[in-house]
PDB file of N, CA and C in Angstrom:
ATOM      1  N   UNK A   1     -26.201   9.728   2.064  1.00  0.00           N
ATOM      2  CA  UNK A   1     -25.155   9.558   1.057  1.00  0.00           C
ATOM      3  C   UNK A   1     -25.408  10.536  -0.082  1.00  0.00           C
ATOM      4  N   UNK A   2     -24.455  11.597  -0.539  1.00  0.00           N
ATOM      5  CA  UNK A   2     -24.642  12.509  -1.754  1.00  0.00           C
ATOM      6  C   UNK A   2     -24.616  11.697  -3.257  1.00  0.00           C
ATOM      7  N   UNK A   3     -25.311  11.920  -4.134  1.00  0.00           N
ATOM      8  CA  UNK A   3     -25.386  11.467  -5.167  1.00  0.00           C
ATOM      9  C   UNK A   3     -24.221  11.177  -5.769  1.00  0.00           C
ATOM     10  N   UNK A   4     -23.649  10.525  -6.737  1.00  0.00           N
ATOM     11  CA  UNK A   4     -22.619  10.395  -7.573  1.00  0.00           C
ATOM     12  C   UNK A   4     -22.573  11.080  -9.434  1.00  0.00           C
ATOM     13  N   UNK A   5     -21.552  11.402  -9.575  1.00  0.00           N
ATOM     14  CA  UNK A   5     -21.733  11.756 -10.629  1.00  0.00           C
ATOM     15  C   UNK A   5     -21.204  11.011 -11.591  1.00  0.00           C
ATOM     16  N   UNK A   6     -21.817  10.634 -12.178  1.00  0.00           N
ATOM     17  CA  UNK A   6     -21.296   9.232 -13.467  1.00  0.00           C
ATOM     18  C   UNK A   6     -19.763   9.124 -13.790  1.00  0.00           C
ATOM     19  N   UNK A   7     -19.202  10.656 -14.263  1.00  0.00           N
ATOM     20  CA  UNK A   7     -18.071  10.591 -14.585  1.00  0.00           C
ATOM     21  C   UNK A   7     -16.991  10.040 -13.264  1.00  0.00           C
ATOM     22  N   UNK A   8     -17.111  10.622 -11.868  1.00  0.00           N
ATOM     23  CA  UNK A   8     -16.667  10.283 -10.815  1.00  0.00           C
ATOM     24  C   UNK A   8     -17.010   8.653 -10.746  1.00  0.00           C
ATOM     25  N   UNK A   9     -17.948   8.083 -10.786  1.00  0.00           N
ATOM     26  CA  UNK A   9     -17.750   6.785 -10.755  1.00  0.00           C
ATOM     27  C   UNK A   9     -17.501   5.820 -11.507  1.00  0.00           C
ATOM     28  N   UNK A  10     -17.149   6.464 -13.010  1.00  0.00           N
ATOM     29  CA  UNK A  10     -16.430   6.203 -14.109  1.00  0.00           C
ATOM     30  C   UNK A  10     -15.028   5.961 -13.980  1.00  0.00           C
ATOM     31  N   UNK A  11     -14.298   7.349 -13.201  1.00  0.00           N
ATOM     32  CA  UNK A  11     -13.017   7.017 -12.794  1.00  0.00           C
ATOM     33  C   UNK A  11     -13.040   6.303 -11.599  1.00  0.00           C
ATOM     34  N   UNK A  12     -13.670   5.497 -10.934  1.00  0.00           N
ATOM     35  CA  UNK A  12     -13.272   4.847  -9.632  1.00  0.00           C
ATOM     36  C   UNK A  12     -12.783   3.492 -10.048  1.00  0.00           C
ATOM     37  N   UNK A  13     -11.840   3.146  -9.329  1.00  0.00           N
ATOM     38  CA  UNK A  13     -11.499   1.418  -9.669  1.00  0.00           C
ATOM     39  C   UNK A  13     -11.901   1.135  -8.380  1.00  0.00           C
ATOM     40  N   UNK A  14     -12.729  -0.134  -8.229  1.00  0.00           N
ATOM     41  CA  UNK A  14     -13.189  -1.321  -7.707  1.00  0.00           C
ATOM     42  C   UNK A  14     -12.835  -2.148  -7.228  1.00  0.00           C
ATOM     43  N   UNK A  15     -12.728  -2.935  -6.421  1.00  0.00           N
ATOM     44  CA  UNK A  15     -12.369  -4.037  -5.469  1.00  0.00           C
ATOM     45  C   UNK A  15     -13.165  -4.464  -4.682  1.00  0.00           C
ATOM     46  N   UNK A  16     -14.489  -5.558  -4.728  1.00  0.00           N
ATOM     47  CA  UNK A  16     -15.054  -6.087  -4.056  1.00  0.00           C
ATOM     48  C   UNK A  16     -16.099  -4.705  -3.652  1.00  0.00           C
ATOM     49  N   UNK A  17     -16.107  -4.369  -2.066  1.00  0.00           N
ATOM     50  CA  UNK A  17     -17.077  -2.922  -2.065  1.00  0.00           C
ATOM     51  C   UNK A  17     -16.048  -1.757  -1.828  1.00  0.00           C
ATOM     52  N   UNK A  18     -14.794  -2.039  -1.887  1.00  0.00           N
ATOM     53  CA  UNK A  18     -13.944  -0.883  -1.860  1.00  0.00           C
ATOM     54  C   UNK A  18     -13.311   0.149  -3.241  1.00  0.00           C
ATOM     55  N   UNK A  19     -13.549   1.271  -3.055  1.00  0.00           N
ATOM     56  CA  UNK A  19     -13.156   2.346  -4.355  1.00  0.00           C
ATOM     57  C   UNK A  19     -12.159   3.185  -4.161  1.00  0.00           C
ATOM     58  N   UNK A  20     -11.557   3.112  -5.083  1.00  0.00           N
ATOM     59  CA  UNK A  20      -9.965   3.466  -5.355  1.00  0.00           C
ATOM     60  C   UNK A  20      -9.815   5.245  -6.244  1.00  0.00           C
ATOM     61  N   UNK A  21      -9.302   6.187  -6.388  1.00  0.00           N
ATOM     62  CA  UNK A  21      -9.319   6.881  -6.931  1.00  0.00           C
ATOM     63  C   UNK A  21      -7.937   6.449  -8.251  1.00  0.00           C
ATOM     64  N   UNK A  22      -7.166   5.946  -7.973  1.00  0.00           N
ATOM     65  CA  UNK A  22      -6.177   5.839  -7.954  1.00  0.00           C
ATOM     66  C   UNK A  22      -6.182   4.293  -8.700  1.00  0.00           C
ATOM     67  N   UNK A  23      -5.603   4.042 -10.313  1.00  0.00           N
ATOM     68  CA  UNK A  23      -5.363   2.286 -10.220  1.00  0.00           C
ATOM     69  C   UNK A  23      -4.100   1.944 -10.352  1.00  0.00           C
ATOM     70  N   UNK A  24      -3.215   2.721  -9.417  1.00  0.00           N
ATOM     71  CA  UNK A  24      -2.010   2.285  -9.645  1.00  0.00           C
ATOM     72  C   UNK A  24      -1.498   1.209  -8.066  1.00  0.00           C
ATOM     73  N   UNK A  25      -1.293   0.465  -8.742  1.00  0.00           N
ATOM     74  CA  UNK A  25      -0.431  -0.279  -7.367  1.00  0.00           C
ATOM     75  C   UNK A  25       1.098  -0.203  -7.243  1.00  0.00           C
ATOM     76  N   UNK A  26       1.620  -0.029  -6.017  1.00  0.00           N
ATOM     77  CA  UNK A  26       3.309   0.147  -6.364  1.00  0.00           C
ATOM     78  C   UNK A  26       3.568  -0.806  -4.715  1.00  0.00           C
ATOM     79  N   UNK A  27       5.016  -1.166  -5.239  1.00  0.00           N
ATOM     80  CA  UNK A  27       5.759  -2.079  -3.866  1.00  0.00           C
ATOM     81  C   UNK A  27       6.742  -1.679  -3.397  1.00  0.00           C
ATOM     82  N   UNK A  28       6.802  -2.119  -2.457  1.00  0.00           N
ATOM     83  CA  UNK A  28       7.855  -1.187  -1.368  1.00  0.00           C
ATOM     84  C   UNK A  28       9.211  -1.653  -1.651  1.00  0.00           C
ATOM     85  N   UNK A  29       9.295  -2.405  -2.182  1.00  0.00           N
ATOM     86  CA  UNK A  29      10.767  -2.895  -2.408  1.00  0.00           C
ATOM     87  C   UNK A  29      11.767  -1.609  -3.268  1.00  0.00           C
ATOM     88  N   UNK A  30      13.032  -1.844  -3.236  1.00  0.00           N
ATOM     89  CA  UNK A  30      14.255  -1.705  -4.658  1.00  0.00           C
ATOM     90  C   UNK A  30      14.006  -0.277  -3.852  1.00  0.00           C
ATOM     91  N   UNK A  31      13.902  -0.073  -2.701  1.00  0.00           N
ATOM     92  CA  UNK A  31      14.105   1.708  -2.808  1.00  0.00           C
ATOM     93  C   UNK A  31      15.225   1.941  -1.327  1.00  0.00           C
ATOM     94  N   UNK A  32      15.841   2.795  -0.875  1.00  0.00           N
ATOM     95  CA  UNK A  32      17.378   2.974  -0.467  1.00  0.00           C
ATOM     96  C   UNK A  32      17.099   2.822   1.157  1.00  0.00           C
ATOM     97  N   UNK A  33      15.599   3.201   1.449  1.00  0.00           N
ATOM     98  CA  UNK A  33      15.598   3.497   2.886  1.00  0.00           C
ATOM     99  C   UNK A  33      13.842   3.504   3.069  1.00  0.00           C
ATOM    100  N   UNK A  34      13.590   3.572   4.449  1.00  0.00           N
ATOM    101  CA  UNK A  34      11.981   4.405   4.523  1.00  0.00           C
ATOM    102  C   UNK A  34      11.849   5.260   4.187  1.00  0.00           C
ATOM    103  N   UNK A  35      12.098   6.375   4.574  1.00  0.00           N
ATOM    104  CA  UNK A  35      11.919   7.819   3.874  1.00  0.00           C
ATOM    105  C   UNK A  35      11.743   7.541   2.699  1.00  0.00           C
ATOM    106  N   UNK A  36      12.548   7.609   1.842  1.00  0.00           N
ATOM    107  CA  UNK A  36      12.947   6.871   0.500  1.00  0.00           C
ATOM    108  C   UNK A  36      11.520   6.382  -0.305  1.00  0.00           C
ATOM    109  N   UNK A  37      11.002   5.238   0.703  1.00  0.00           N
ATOM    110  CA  UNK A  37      10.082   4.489   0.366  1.00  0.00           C
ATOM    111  C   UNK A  37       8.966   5.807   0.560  1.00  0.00           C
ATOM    112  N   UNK A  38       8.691   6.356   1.602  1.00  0.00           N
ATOM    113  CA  UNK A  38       7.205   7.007   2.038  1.00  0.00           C
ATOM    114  C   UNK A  38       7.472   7.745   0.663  1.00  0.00           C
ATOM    115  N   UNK A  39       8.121   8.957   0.675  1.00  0.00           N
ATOM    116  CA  UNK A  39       8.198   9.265  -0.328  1.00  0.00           C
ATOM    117  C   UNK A  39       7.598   9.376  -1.822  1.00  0.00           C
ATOM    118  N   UNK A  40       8.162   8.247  -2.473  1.00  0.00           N
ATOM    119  CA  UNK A  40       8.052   7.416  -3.795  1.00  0.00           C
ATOM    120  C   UNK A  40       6.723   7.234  -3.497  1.00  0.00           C
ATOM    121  N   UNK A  41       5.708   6.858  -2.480  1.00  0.00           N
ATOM    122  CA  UNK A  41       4.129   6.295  -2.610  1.00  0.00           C
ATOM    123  C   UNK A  41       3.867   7.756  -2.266  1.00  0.00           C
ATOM    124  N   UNK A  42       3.802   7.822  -1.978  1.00  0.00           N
ATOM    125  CA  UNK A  42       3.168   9.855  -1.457  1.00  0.00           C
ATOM    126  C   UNK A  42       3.296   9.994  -2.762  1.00  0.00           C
ATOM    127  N   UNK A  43       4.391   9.937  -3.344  1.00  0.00           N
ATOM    128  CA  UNK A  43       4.225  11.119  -4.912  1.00  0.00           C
ATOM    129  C   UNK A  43       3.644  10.427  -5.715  1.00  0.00           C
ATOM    130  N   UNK A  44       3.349   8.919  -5.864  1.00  0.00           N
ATOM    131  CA  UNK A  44       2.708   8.695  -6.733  1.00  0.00           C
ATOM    132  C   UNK A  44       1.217   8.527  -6.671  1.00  0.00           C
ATOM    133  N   UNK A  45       1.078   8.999  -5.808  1.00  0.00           N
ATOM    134  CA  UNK A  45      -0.874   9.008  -5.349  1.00  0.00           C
ATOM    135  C   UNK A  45      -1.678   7.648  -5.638  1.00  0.00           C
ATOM    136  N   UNK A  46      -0.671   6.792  -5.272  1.00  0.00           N
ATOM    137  CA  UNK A  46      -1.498   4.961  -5.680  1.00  0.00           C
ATOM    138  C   UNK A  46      -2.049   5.007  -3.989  1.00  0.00           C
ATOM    139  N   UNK A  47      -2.931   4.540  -3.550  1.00  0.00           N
ATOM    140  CA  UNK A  47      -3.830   4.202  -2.679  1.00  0.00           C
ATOM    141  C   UNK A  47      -3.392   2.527  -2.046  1.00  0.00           C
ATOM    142  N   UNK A  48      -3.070   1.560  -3.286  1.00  0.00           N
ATOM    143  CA  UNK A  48      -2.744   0.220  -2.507  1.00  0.00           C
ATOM    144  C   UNK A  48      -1.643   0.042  -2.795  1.00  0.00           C
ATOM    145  N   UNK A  49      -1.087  -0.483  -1.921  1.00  0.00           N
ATOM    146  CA  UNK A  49       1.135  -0.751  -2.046  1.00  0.00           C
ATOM    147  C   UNK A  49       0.816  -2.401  -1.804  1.00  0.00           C
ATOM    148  N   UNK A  50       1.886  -2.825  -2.388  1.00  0.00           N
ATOM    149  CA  UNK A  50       2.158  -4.625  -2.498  1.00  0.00           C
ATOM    150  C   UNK A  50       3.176  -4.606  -1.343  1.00  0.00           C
ATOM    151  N   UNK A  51       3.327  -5.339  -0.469  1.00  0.00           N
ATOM    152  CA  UNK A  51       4.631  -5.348   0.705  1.00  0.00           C
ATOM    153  C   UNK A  51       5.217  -6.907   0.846  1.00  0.00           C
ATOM    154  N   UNK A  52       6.614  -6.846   0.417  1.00  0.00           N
ATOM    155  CA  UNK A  52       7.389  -8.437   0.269  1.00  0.00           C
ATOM    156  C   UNK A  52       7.336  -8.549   2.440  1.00  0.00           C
ATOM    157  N   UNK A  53       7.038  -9.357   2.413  1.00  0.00           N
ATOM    158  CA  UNK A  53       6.727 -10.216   3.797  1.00  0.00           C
ATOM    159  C   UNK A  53       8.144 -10.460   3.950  1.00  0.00           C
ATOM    160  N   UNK A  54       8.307 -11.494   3.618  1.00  0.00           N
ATOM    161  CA  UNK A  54       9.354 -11.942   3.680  1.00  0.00           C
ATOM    162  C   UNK A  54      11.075 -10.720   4.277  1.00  0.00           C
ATOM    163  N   UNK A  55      10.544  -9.460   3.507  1.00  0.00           N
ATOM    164  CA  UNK A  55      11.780  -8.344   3.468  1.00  0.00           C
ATOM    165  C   UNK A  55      11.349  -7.520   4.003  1.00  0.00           C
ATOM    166  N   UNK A  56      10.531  -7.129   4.617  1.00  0.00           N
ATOM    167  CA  UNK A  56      10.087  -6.086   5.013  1.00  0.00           C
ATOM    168  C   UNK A  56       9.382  -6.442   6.750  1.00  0.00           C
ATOM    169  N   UNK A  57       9.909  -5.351   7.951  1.00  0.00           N
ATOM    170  CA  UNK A  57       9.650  -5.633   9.053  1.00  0.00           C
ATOM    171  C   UNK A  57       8.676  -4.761   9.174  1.00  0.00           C
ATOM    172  N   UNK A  58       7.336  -5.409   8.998  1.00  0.00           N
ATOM    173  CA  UNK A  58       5.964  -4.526   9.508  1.00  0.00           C
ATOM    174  C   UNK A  58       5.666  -5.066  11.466  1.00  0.00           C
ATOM    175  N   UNK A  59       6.717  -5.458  12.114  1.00  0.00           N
ATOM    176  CA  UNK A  59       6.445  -5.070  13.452  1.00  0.00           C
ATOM    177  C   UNK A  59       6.968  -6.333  13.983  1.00  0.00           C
ATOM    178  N   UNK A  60       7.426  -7.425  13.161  1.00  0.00           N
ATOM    179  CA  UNK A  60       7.494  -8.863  13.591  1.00  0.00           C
ATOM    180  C   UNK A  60       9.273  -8.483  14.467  1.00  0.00           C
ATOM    181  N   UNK A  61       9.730  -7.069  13.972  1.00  0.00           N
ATOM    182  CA  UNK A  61      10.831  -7.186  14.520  1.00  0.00           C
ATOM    183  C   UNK A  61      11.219  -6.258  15.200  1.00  0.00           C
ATOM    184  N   UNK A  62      10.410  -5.938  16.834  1.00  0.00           N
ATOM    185  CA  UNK A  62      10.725  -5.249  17.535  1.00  0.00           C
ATOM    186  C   UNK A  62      11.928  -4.529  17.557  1.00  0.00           C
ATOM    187  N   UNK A  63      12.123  -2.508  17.392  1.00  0.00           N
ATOM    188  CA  UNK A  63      13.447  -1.931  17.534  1.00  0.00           C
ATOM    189  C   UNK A  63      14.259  -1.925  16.291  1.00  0.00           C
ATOM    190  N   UNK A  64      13.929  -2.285  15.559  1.00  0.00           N
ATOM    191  CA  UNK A  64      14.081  -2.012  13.910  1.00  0.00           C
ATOM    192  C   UNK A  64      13.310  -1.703  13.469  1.00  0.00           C
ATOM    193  N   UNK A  65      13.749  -0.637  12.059  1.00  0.00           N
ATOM    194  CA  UNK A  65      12.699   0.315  11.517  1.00  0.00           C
ATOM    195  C   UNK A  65      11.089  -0.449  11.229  1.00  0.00           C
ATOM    196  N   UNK A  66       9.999   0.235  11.111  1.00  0.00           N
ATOM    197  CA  UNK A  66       9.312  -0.742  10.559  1.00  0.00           C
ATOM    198  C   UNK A  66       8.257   0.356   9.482  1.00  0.00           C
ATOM    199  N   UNK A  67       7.987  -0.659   8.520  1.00  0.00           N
ATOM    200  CA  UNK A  67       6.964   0.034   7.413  1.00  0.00           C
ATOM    201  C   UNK A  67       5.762   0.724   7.596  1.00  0.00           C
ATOM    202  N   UNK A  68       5.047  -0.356   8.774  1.00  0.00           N
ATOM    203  CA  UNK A  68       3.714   1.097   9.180  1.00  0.00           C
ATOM    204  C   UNK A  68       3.859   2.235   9.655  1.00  0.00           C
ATOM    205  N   UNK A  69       5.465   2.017  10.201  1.00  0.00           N
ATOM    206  CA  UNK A  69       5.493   3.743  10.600  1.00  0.00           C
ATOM    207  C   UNK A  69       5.495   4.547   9.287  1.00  0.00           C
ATOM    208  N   UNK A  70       5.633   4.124   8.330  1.00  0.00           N
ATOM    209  CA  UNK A  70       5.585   5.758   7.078  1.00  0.00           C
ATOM    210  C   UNK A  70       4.729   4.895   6.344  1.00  0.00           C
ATOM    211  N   UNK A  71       4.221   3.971   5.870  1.00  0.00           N
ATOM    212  CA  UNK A  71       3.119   3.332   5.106  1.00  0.00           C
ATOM    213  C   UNK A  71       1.612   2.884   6.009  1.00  0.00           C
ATOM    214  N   UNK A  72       1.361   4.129   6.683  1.00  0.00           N
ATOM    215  CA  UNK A  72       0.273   3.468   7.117  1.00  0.00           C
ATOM    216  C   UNK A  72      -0.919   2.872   6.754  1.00  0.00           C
ATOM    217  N   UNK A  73      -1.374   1.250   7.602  1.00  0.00           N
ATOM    218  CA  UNK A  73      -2.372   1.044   6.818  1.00  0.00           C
ATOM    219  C   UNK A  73      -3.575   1.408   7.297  1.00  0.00           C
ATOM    220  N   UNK A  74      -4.220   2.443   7.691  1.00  0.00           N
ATOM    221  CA  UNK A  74      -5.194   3.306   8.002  1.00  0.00           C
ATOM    222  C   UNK A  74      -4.954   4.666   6.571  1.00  0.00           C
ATOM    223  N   UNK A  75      -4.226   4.388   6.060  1.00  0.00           N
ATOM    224  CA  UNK A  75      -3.823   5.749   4.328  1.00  0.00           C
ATOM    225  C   UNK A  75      -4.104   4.683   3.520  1.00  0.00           C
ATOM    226  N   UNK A  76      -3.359   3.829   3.317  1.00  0.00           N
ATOM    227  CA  UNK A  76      -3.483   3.023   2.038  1.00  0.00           C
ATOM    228  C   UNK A  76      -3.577   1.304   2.098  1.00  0.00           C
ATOM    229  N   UNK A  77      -4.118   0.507   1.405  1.00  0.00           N
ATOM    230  CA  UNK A  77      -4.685  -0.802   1.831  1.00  0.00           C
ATOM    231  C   UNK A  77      -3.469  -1.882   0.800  1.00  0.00           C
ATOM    232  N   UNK A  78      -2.935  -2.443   1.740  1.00  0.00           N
ATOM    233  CA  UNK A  78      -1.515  -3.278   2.375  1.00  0.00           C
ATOM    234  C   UNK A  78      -2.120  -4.527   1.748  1.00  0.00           C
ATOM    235  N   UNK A  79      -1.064  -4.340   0.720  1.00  0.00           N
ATOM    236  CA  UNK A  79      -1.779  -6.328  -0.202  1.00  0.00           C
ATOM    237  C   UNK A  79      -0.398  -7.245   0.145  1.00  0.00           C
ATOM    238  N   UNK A  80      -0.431  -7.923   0.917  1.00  0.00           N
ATOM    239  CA  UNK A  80       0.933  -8.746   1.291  1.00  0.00           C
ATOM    240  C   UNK A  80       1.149  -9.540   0.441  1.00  0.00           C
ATOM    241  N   UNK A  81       2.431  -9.943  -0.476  1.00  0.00           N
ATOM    242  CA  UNK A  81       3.221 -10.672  -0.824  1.00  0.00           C
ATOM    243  C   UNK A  81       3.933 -11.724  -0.307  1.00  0.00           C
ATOM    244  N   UNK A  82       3.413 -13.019  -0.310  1.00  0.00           N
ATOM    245  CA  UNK A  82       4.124 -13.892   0.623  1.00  0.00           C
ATOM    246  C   UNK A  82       4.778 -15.067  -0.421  1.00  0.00           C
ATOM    247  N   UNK A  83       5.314 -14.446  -1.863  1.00  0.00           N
ATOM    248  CA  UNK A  83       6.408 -15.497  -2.123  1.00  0.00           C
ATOM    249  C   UNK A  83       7.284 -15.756  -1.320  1.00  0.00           C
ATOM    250  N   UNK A  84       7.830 -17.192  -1.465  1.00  0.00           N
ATOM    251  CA  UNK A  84       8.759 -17.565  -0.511  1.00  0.00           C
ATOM    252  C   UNK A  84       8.474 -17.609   1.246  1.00  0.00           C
ATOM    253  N   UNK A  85       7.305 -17.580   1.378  1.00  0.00           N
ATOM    254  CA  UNK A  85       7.030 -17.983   2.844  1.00  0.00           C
ATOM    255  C   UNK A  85       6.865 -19.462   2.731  1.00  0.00           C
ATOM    256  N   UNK A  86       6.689 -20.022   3.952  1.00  0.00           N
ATOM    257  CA  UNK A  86       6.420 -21.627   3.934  1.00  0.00           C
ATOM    258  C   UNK A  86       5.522 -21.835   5.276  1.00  0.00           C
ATOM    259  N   UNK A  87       5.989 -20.995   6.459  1.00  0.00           N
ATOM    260  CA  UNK A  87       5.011 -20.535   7.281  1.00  0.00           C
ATOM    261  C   UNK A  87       4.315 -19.768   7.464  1.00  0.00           C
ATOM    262  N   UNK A  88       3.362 -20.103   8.486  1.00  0.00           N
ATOM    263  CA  UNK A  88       2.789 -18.703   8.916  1.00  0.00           C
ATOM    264  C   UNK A  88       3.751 -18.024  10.036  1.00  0.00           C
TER     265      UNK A  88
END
């Protein structure tokens, strides 16, 4: 492991043992399309996206668009939003 340099781990934000360059969080919602969406997180260089469950088809709906195709979560770490669920 290469040393760290104070200031570099000065700017890191934290989460348990995971480090963030980045402390912005943004959600996939209110935007026109996917593209749309990839987009808007690409340019804003946030690392973790919030995703409404409920509105958003991450795969539960075979043949409709779905979010991991342009939000992958192998790029950025997927904090699910489950207001308004009641199930699993």
């Amino acid at each position: 492991m290469s040393p760290v340099d104070e200031n570099d781990a000065a700017d890191t934000f934290r989460i348990g043992d995971r480090s963030f360059s980045s402390r912005l969080l943004v959600g996939t919602g209110k935007y026109r399309d996917l593209e749309e969406t990839r987009m808007a997180i690409e340019a804003s260089g946030a690392e973790i996206v919030t995703v409404a469950i409920r509105r958003t088809n991450i795969g539960q709906n075979p043949g409709e668009p779905n979010l991991l195709d342009v939000i992958p979560p192998d790029r950025y770490t997927l904090l699910p939003n489950t207001a308004g669920c009641y199930t699993a």
